[in-house]
Protein backbone atom coordinates (compact mmCIF):
# COMPACT_ATOMS: atom_id res chain seq x y z
CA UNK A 1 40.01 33.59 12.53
CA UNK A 2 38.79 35.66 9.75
CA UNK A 3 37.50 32.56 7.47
CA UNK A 4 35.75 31.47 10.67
CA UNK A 5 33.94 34.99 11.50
CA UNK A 6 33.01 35.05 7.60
CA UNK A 7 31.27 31.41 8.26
CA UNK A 8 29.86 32.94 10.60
CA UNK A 9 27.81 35.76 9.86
CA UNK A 10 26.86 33.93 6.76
CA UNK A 11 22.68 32.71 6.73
CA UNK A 12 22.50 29.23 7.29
CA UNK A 13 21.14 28.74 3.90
CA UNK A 14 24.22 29.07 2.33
CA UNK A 15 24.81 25.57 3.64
CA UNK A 16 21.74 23.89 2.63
CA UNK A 17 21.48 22.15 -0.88
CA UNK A 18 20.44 24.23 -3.65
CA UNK A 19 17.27 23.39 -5.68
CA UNK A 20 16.84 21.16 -8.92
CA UNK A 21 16.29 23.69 -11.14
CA UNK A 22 19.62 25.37 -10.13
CA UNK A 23 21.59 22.42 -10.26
CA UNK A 24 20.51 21.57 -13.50
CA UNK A 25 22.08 25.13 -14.21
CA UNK A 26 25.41 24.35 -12.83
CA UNK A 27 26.16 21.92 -15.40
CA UNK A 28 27.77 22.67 -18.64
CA UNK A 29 27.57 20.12 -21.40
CA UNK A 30 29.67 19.91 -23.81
CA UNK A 31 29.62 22.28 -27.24
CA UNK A 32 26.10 21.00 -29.26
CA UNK A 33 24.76 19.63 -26.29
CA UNK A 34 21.74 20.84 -23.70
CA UNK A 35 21.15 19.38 -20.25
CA UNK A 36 17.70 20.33 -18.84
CA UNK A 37 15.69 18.78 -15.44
CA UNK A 38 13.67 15.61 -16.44
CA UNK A 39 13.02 14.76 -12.73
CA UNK A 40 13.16 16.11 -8.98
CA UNK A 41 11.56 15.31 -5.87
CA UNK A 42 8.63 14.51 -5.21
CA UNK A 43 8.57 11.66 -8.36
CA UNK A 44 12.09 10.78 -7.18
CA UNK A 45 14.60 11.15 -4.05
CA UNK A 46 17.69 9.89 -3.33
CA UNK A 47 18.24 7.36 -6.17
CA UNK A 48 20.69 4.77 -6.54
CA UNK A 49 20.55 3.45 -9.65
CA UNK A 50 18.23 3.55 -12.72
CA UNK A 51 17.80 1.97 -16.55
CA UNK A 52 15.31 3.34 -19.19
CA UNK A 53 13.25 0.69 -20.98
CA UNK A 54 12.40 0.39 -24.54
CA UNK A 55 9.46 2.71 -24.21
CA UNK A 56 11.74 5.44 -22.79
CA UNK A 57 10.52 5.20 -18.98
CA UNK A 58 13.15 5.58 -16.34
CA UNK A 59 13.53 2.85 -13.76
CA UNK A 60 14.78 4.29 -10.83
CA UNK A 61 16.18 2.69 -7.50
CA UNK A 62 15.63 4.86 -4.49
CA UNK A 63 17.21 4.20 -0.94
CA UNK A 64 16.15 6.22 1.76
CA UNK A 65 17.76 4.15 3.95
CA UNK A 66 20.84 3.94 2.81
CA UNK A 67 23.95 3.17 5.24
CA UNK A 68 21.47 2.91 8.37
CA UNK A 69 23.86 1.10 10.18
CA UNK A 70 26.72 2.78 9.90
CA UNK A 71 28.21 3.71 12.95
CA UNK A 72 27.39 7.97 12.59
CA UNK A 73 23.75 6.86 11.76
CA UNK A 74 23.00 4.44 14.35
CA UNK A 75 20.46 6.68 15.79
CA UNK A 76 18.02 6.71 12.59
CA UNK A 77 14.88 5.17 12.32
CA UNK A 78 14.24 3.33 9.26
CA UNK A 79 11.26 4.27 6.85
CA UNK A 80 9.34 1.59 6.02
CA UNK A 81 8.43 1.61 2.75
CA UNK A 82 11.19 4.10 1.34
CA UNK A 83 13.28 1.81 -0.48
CA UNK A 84 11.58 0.87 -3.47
CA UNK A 85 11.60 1.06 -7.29
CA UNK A 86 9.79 3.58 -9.43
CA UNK A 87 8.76 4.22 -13.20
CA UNK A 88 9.04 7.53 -14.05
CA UNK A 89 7.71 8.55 -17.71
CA UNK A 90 6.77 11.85 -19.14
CA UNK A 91 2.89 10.87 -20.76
CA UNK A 92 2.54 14.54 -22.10
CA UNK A 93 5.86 14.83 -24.25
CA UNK A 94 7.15 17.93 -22.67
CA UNK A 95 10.34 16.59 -21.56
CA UNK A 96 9.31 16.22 -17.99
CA UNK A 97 8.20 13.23 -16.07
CA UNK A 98 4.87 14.22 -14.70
CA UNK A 99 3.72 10.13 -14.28
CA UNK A 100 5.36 8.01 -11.37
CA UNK A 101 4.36 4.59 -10.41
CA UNK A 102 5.69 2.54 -7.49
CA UNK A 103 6.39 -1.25 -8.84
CA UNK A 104 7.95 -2.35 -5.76
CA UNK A 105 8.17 -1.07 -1.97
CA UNK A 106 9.67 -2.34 0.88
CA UNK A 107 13.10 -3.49 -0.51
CA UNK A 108 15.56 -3.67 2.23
CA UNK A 109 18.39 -3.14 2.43
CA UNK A 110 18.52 -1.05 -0.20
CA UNK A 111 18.47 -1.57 -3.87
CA UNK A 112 21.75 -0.37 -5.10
CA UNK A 113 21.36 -1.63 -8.74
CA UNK A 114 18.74 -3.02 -10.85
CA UNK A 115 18.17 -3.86 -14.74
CA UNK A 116 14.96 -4.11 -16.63
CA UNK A 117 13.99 -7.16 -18.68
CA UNK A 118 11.11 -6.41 -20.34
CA UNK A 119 8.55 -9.49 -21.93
CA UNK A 120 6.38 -8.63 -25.54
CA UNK A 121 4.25 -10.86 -27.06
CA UNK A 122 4.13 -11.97 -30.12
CA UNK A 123 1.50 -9.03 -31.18
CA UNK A 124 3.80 -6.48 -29.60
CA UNK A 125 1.58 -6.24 -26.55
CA UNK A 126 3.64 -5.78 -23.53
CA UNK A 127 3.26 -8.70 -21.22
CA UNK A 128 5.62 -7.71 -18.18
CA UNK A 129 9.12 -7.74 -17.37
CA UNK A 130 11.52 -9.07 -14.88
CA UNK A 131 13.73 -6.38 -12.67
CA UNK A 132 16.77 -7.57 -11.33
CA UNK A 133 17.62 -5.87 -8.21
CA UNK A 134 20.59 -5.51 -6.03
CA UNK A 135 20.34 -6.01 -2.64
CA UNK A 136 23.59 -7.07 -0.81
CA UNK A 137 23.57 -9.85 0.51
CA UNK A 138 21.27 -11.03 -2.19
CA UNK A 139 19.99 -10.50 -5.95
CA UNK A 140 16.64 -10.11 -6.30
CA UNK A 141 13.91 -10.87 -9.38
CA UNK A 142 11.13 -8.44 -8.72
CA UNK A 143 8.53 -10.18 -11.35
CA UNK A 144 5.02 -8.18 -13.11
CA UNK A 145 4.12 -11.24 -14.69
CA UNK A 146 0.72 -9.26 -16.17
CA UNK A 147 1.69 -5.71 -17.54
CA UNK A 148 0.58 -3.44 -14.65
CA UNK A 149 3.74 -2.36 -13.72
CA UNK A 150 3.37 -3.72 -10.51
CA UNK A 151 5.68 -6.25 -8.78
CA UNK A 152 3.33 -9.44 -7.94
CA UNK A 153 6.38 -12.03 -7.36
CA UNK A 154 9.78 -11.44 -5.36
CA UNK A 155 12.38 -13.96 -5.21
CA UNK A 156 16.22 -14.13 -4.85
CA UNK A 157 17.72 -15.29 -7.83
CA UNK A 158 21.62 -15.54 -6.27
CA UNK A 159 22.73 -14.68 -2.55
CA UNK A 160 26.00 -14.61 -0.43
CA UNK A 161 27.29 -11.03 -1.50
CA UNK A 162 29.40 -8.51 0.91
CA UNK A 163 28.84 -4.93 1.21
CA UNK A 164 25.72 -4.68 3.04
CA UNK A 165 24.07 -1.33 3.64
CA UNK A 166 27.15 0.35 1.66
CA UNK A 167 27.97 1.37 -2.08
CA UNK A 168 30.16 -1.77 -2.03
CA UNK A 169 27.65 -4.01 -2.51
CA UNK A 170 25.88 -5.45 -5.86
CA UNK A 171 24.91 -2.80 -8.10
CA UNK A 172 26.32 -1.12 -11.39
CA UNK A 173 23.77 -4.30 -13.03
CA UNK A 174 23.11 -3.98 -17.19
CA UNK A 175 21.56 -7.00 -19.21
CA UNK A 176 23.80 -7.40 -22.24
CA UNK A 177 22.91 -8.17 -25.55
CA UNK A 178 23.95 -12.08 -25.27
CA UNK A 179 21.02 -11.92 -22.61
CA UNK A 180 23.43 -12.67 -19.93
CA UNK A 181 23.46 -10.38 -16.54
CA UNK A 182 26.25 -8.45 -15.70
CA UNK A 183 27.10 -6.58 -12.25
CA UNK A 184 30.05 -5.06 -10.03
């Protein structure tokens, strides 16, 4: 009775999530290292998965709609163009993303995992890349076959996986170094 009149009286704030800023203060590194907030909503929310490319942007999955059909969430509406993947890069060297570009909307169900596979020429000009996404039931190739960060060709690369519209489908992807890609 006494825990339940404390819950209470207590403001209902006490129940929401705290902000970025504090959460980046709960954690405690280990001894020689810092932790400090690279990136919070509005460049990013609810993430799934991420990589960082060779020019130190972060690749990040995001899935608003994750678990829609699960039985407590029957009664949401889906958001359109929520799931998608996003390039996050700090242009000013601050150690903040302050730049976010969409490469690819409209990825349902949602992209659980994805790995960057980026294409140079022989000048070192950056020509594109390839981002392998997963999407139970299906992988995906999400192609910018001209350098503007922008996805202009979707296909499915391999299909037939379980786990739909849960954590147990395809994700935890990472291109090795024998080229090859790996997944759980």
């Amino acid at each position: 009775m006494g825990l339940a009149l404390l819950l209470w009286t207590l403001p209902a704030t006490v129940f929401g999530q705290v902000s970025p800023e504090a959460s980046a203060r709960q954690l405690k590194p280990a001894d020689g290292l810092e932790a400090t907030l690279w990136a919070a909503e509005p460049l990013v929310a609810n993430a799934t998965n991420m990589d960082i490319d060779s020019r130190g942007r972060v690749w990040v999955a995001e899935g608003l709609n994750y678990r829609l059909t699960r039985a407590g969430n029957k009664g949401l509406s889906r958001i359109e163009e929520a799931d998608r993947i996003k390039i996050l890069e700090d242009t000013d060297g601050d150690g903040k993303a302050d730049k976010m570009t969409v490469f690819a909307d409209k990825i349902f169900p949602v992209p659980m995992g994805l790995a960057v596979e980026e294409r140079y020429g022989r000048g070192g000009e950056y020509l594109g890349c390839r981002v392998f996404v997963g999407n139970s039931p299906n992988i995906l190739v999400l192609e910018d076959t001209n350098g503007d960060d922008k996805a202009d060709k979707r296909y499915t690369l391999l299909t037939g996986f379980g786990g739909v519209d849960s954590d147990h489908g395809v994700h935890g992807m990472t291109l090795g170094l024998d080229g090859k890609l790996y997944f759980t």
